[in-house]
C-alpha atoms as a PDB file:
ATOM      1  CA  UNK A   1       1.691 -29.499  53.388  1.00  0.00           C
ATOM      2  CA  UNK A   2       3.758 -26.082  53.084  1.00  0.00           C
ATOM      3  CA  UNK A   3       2.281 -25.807  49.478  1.00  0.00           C
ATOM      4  CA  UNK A   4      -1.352 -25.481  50.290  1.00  0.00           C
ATOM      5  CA  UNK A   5      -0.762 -22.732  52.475  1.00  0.00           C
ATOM      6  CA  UNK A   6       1.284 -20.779  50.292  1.00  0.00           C
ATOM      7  CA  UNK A   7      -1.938 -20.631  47.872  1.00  0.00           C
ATOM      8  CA  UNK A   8      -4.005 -19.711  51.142  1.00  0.00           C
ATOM      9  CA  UNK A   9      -1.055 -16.290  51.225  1.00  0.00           C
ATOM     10  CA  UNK A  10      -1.608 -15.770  47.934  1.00  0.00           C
ATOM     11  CA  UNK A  11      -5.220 -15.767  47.453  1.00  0.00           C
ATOM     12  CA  UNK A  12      -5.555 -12.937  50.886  1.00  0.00           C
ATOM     13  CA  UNK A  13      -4.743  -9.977  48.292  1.00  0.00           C
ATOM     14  CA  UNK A  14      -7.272  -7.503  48.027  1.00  0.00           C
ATOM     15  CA  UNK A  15      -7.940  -6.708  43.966  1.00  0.00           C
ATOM     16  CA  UNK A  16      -7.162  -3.139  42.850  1.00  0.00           C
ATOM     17  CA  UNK A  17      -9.906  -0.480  43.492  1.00  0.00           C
ATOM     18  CA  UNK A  18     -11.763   0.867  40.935  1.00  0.00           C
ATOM     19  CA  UNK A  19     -10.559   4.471  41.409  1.00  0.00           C
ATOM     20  CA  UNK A  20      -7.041   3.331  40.787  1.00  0.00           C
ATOM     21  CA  UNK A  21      -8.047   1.683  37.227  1.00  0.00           C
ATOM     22  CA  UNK A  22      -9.782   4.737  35.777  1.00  0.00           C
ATOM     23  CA  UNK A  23      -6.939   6.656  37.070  1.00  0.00           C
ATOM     24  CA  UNK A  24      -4.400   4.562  35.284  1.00  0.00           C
ATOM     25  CA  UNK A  25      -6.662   4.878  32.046  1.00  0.00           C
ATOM     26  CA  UNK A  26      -6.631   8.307  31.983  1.00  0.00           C
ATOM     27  CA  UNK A  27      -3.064   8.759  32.921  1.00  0.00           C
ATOM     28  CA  UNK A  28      -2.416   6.070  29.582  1.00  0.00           C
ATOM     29  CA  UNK A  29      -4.959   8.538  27.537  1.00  0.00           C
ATOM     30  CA  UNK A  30      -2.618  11.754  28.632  1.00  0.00           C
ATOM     31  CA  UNK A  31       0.346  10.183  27.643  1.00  0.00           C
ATOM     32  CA  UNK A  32      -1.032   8.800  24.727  1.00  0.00           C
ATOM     33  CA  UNK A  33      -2.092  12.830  23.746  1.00  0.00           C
ATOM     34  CA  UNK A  34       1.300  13.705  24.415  1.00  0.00           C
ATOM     35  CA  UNK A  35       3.208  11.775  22.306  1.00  0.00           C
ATOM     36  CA  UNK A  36       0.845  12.537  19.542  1.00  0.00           C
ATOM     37  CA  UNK A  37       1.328  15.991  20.405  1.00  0.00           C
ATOM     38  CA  UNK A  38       5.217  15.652  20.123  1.00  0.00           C
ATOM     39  CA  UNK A  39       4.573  13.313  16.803  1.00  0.00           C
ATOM     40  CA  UNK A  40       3.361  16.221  15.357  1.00  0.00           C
ATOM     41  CA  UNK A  41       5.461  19.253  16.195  1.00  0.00           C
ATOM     42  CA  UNK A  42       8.659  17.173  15.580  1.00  0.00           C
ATOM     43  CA  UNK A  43       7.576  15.518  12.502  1.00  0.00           C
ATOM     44  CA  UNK A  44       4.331  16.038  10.623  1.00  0.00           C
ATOM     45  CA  UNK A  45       4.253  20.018  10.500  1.00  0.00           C
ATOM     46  CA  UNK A  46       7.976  20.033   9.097  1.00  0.00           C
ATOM     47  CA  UNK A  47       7.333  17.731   6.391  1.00  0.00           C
ATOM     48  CA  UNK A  48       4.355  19.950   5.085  1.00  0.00           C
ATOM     49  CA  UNK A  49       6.318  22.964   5.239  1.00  0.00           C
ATOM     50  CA  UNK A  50       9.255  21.455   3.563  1.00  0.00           C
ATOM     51  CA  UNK A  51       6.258  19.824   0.901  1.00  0.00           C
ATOM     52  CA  UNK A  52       4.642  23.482   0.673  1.00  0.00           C
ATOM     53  CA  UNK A  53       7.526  25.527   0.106  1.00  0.00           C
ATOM     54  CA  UNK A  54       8.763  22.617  -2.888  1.00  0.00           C
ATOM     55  CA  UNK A  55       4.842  23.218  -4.199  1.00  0.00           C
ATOM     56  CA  UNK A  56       5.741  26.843  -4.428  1.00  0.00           C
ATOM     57  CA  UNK A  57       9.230  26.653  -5.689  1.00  0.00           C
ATOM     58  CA  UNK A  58       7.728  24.022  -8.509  1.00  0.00           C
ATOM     59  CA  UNK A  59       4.667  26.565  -9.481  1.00  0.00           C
ATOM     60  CA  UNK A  60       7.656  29.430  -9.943  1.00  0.00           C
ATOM     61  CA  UNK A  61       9.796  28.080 -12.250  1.00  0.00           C
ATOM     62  CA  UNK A  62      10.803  29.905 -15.005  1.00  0.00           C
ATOM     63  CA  UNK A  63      13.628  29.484 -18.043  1.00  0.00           C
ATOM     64  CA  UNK A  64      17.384  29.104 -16.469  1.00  0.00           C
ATOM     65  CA  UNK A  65      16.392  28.069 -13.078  1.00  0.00           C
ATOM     66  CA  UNK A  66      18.583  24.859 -12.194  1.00  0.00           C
ATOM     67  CA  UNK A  67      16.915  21.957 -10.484  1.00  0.00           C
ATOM     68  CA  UNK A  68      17.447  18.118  -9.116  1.00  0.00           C
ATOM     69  CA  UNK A  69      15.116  15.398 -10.233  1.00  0.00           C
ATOM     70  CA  UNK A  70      14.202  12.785  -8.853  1.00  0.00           C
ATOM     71  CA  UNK A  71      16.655  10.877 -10.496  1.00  0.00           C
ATOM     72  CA  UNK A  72      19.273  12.535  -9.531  1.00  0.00           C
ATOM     73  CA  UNK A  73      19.546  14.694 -13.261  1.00  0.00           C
ATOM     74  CA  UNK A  74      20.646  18.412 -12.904  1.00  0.00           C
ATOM     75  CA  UNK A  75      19.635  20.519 -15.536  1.00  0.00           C
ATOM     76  CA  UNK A  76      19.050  24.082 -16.318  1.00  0.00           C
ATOM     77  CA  UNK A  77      15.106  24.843 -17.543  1.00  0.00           C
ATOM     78  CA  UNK A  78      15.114  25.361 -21.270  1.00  0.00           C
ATOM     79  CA  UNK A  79      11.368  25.563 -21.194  1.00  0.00           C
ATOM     80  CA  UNK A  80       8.754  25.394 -19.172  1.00  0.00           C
ATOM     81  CA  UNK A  81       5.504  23.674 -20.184  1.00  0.00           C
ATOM     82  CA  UNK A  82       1.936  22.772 -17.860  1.00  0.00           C
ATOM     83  CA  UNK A  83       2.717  19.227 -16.761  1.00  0.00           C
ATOM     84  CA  UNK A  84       6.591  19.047 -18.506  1.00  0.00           C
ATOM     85  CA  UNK A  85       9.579  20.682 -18.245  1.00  0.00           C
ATOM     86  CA  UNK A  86      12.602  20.589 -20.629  1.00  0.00           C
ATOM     87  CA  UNK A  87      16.439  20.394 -18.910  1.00  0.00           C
ATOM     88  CA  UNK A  88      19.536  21.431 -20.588  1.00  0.00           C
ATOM     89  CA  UNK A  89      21.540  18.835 -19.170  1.00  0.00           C
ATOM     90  CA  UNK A  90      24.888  19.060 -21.243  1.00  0.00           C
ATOM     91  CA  UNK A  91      25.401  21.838 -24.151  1.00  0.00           C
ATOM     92  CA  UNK A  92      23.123  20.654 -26.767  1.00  0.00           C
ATOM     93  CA  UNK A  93      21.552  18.281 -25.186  1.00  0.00           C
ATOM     94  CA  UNK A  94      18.206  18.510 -23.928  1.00  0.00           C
ATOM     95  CA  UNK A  95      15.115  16.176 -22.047  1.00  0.00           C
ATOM     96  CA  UNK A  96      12.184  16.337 -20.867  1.00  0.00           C
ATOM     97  CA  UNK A  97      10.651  15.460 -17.813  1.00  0.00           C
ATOM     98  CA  UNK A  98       7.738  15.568 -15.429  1.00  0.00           C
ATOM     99  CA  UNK A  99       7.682  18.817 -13.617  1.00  0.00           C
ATOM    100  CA  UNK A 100       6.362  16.731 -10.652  1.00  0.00           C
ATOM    101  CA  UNK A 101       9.830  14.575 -10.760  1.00  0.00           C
ATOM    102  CA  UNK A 102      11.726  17.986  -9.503  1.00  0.00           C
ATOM    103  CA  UNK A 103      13.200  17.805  -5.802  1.00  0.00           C
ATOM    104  CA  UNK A 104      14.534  20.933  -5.668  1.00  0.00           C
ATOM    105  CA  UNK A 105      15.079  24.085  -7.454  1.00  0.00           C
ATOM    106  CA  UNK A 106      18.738  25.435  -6.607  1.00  0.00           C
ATOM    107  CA  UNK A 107      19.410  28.593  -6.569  1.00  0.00           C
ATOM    108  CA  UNK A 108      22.144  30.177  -8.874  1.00  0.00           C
ATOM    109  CA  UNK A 109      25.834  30.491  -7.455  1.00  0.00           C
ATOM    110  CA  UNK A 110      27.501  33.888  -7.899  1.00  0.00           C
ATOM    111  CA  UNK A 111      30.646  33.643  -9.978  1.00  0.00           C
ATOM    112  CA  UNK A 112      32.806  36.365  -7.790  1.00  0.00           C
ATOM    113  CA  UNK A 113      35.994  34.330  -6.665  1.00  0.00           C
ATOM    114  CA  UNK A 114      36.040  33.390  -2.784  1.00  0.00           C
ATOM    115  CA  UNK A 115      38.196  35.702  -1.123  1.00  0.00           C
ATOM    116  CA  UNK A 116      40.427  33.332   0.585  1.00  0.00           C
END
């Protein structure tokens, strides 16, 4: 007996207006623009900075630059060809790889002593 009446309670609610849905879809769109806002600024404009300046750093290298590959190899540019470049790696000994396996170009260290 208590049981059908507690379906009776139940079933009294008014539903939602209409007003309240189309506010609570454009609240979800807003938020939604935010965070792709935020996604951007925080991590899709760094990248292509960080992927433009290696572009330019890889178009400007030149004979006794030292770079990284890919790999992990650091080398000093011998000789710099279109798609190839050739790394001194030890004296005398000398490979080639893809100029588009190059991570970074470093930039040369001064050899003054640290003043300590």
């Amino acid at each position: 007996m208590l049981i059908p009446s507690a379906y009776a309670q139940a079933a009294a609610t008014a539903p939602a207006p209409a007003a309240d849905a189309f506010g609570g879809t454009a609240m979800f769109l807003m938020q939604m623009l935010l965070i792709g806002v935020v996604f951007y600024f925080l991590m899709i404009r760094p990248q292509q900075k960080r992927a433009k300046a290696l572009r330019d750093s890889l178009a400007a290298i030149k004979k006794n630059d030292q770079v990284i590959t890919s790999g992990g190899i650091l080398g000093k540019v011998s000789k710099v060809a279109d798609p190839y470049v050739e790394l001194e790696v030890a004296q005398g000994v000398k490979i080639q790889v893809v100029k588009a396996t190059i991570t970074e170009v470093i930039q040369p260290v001064s050899n003054k002593p640290a003043n300590d």
